[in-house]
Protein backbone atom coordinates (compact mmCIF):
# COMPACT_ATOMS: atom_id res chain seq x y z
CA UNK A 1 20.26 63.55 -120.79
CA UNK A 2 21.24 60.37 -120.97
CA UNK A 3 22.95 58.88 -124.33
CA UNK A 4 21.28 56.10 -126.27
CA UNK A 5 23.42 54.67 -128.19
CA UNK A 6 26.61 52.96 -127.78
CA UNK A 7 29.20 52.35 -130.92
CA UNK A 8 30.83 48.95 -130.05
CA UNK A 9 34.30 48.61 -129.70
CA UNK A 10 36.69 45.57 -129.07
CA UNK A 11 38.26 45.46 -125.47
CA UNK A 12 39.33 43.03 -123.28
CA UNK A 13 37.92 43.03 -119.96
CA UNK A 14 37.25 39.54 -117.58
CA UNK A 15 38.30 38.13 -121.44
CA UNK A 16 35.21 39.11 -123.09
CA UNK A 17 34.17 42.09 -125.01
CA UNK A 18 32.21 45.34 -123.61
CA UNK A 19 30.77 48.27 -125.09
CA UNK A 20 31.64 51.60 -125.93
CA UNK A 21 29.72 54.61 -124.13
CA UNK A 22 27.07 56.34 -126.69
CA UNK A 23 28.48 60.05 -128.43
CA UNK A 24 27.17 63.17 -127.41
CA UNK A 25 25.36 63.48 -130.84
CA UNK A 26 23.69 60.22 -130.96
CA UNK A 27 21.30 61.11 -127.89
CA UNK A 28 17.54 61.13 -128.25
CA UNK A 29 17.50 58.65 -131.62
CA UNK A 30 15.10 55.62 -129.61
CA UNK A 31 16.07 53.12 -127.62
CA UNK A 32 19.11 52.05 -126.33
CA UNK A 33 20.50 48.63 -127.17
CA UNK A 34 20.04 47.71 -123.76
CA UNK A 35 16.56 48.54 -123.90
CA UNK A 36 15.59 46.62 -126.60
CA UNK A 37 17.74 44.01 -125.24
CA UNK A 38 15.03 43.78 -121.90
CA UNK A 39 12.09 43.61 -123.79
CA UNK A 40 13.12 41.04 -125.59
CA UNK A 41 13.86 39.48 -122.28
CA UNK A 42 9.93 40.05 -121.45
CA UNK A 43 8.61 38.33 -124.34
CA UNK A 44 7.41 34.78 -123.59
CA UNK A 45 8.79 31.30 -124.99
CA UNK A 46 8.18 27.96 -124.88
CA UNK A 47 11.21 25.58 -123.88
CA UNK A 48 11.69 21.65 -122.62
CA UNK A 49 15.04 20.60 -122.62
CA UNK A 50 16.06 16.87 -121.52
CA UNK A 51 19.21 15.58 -121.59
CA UNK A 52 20.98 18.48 -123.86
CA UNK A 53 23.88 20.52 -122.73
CA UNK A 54 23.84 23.59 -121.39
CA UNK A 55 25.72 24.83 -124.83
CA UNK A 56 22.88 23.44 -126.46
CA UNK A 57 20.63 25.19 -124.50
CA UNK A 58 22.12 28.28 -124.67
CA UNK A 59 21.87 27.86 -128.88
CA UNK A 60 18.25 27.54 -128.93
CA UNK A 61 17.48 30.23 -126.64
CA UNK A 62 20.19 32.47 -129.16
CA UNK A 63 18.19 30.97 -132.11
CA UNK A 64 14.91 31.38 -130.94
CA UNK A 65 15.19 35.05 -129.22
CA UNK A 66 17.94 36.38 -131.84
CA UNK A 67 19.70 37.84 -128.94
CA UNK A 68 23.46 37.31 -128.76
CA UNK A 69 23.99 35.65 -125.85
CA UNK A 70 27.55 35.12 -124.53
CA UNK A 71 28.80 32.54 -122.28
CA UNK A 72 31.82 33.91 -120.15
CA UNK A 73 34.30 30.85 -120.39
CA UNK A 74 36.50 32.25 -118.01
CA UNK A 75 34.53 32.78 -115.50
CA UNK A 76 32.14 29.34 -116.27
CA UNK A 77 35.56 27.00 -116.25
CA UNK A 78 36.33 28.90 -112.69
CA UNK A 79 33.73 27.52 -111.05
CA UNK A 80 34.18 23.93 -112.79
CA UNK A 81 31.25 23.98 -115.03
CA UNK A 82 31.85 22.16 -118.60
CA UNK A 83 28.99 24.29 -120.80
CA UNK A 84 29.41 21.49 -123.78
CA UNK A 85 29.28 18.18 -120.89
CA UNK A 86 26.85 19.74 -118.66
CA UNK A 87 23.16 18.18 -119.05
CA UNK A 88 20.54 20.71 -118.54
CA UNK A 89 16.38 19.66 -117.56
CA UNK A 90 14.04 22.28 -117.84
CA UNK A 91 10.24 22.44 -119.17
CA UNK A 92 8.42 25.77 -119.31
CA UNK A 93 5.33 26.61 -121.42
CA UNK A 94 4.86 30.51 -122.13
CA UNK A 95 6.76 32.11 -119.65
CA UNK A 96 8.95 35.40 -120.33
CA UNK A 97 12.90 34.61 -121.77
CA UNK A 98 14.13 35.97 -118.92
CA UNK A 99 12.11 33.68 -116.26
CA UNK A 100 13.26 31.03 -118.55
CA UNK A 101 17.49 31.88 -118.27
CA UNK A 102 17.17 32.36 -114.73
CA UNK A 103 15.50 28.84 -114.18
CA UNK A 104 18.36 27.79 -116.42
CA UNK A 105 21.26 29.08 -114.95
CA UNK A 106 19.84 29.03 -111.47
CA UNK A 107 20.48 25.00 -111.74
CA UNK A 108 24.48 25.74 -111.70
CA UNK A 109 24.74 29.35 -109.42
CA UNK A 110 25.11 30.95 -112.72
CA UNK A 111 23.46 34.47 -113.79
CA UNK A 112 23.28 36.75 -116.27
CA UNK A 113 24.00 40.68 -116.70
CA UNK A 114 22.65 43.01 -119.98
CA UNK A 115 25.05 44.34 -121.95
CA UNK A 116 23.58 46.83 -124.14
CA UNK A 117 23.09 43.93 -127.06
CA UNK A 118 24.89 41.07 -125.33
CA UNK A 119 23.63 38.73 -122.73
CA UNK A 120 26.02 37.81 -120.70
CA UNK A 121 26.34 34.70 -118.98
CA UNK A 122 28.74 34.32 -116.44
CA UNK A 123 29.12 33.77 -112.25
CA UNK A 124 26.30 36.32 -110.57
CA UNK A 125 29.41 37.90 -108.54
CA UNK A 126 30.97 38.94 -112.15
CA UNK A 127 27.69 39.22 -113.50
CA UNK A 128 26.62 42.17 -110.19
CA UNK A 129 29.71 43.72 -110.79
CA UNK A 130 29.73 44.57 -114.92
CA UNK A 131 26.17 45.59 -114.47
CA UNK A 132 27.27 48.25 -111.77
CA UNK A 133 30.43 49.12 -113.10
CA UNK A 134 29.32 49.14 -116.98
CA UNK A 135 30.86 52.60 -118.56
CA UNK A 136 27.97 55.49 -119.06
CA UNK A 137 28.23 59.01 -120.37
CA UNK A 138 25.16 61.51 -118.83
CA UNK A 139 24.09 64.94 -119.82
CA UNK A 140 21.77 66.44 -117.28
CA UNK A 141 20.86 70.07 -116.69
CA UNK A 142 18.56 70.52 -113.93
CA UNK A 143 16.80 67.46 -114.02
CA UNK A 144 15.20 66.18 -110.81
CA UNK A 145 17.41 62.88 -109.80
CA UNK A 146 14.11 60.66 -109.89
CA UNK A 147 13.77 61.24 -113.52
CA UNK A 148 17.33 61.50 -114.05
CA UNK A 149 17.10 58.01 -112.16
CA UNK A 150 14.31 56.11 -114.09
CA UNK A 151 16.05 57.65 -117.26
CA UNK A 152 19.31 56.13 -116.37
CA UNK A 153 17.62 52.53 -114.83
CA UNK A 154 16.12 52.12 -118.27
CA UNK A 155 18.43 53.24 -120.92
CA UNK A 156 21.33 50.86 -119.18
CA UNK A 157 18.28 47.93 -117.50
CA UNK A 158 19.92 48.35 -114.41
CA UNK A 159 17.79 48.28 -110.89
CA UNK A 160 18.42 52.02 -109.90
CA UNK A 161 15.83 52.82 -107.07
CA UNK A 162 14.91 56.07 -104.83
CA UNK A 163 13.95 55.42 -101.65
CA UNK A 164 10.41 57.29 -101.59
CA UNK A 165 10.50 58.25 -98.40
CA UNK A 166 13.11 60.67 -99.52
CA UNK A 167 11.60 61.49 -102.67
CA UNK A 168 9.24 64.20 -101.32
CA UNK A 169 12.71 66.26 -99.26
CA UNK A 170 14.42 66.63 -102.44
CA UNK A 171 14.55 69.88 -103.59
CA UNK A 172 17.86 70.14 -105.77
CA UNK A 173 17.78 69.22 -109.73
CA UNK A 174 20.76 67.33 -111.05
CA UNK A 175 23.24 69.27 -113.21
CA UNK A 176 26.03 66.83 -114.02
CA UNK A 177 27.73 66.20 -117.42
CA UNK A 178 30.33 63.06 -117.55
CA UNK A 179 31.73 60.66 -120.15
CA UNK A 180 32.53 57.07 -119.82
CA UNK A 181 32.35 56.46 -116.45
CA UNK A 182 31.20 53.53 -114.30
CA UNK A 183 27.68 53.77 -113.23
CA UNK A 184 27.72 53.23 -110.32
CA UNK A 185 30.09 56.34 -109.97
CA UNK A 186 27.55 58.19 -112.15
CA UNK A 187 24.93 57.55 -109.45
CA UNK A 188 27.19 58.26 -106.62
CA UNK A 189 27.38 61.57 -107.95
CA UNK A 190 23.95 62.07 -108.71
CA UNK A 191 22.46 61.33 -105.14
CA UNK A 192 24.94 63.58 -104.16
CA UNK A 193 24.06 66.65 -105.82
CA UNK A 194 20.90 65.96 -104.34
CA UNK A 195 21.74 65.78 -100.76
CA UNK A 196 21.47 61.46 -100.57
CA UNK A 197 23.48 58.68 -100.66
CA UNK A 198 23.59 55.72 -103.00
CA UNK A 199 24.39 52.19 -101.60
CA UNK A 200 24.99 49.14 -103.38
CA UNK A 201 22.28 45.80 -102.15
CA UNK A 202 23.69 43.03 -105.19
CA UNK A 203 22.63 44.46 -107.77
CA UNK A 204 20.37 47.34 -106.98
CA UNK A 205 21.57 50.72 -106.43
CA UNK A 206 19.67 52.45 -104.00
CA UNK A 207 19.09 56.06 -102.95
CA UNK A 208 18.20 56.60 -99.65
CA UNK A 209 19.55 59.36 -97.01
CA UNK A 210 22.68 59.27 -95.13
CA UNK A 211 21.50 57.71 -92.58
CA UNK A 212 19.73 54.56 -94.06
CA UNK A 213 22.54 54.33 -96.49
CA UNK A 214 25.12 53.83 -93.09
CA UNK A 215 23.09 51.25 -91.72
CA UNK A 216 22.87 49.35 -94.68
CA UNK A 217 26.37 49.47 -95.33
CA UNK A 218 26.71 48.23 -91.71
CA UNK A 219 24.51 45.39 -92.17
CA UNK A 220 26.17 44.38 -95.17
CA UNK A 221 29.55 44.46 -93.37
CA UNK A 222 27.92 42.43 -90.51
CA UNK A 223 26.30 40.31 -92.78
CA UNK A 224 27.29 35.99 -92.85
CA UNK A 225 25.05 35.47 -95.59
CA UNK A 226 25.45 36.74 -99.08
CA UNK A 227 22.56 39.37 -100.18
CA UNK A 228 19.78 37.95 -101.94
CA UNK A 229 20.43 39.19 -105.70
CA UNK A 230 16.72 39.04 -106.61
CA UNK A 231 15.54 42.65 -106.85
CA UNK A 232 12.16 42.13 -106.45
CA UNK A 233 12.84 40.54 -102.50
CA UNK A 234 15.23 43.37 -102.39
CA UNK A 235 13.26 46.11 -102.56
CA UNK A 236 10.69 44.62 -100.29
CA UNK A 237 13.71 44.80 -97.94
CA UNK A 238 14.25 48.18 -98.42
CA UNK A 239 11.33 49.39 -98.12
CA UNK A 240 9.74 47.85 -95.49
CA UNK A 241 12.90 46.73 -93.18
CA UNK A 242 14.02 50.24 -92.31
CA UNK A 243 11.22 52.12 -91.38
């Protein structure tokens, strides 16, 4: 079983701080951090910003949501984008938060990633890689891996998906115990034990057989475009491309 909380601890990684991975005794007390952090993301709000700056904006969403969001300096200066000079125009009436950051930071190829209780804000190619690489600790004894996947997709709101045209072949249970490791590691292992493959599509980790899991890598290798990052379009893809 998965662990739901996570004690925070102060470390330095892409200059900005991350999360420890929950303790062994702290499973099965509720939600995770991260969980709580996506519903909030669901609930709606009501915004219209004209001529404010993108700091400004990112203060009333903060205020208004009490989420602690986080803009990644580093990576924001990188690409040449002043958060206190840059004018922001947006007008949405009752739509959910997180509609309401991505038409946000969609305006300047920015994105965001959940961090247990951080929102970070930050370049999506930083953003794909902490959500995919964020540190986990699992406990599983002979859980089937679809559970074990939906378990693990929403204790960390990540995009973990099983192909389910595989579902029905699997007939091993998942028996893995690890601590602080990278999740997408964690699910490596996991389709493994189960006789799959997990491939990376932006940020969606998908398990799919051998097979599909090749050719996507291929594509991806033979690919002049960068993948679409929206996960909605991205399971369509997977699901209906490779039949």
């Amino acid at each position: 079983m998965v662990r739901s909380f996570l004690a925070l601890v102060v470390a330095v990684w892409f200059a900005l701080p991350v999360q420890a991975v929950p303790k062994p005794e702290e499973q099965g007390k509720g939600e995770s951090p991260a969980e709580k952090t996506r519903k909030a993301l669901e609930q709606p709000h009501t915004v219209n910003f004209e001529g404010v700056t993108l700091t400004a904006a990112i203060d009333f969403l903060r205020e208004q949501s009490k989420l602690n969001f986080v803009l990644d300096r580093a990576a924001i200066v990188n690409m040449e984008i002043s958060p206190e000079d840059t004018p922001v125009s947006l007008k949405l009436n009752n739509v959910k938060l997180r509609t309401v950051l991505r038409s946000l930071l969609s305006q300047f190829r920015l994105a965001y990633v959940v961090e247990q209780d951080v929102v970070l804000i930050t370049s999506e190619p930083v953003a794909i890689e902490r959500q995919v690489q964020q540190r986990v600790s699992v406990d599983f004894d002979q859980i089937p891996l679809d559970k074990a996947l939906k378990q693990l997709s929403r204790e960390t709101a990540t995009n973990l998906v099983l192909d389910p045209r595989q579902a029905a072949n699997i007939k091993d249970t998942v028996t893995l115990r690890l601590e602080d490791v990278p999740l997408e590691a964690a699910v490596r292992l996991m389709s493994e034990m189960a006789g799959l493959r997990s491939v990376r599509q932006s940020n969606v980790l998908f398990v799919t057989s051998k097979e599909v899991a090749a050719e996507l890598r291929k594509e991806e290798e033979n690919a002049t475009q960068p993948v679409n990052s929206n996960p909605a379009a991205l399971i369509e893809r997977l699901m209906g491309g490779l039949r």
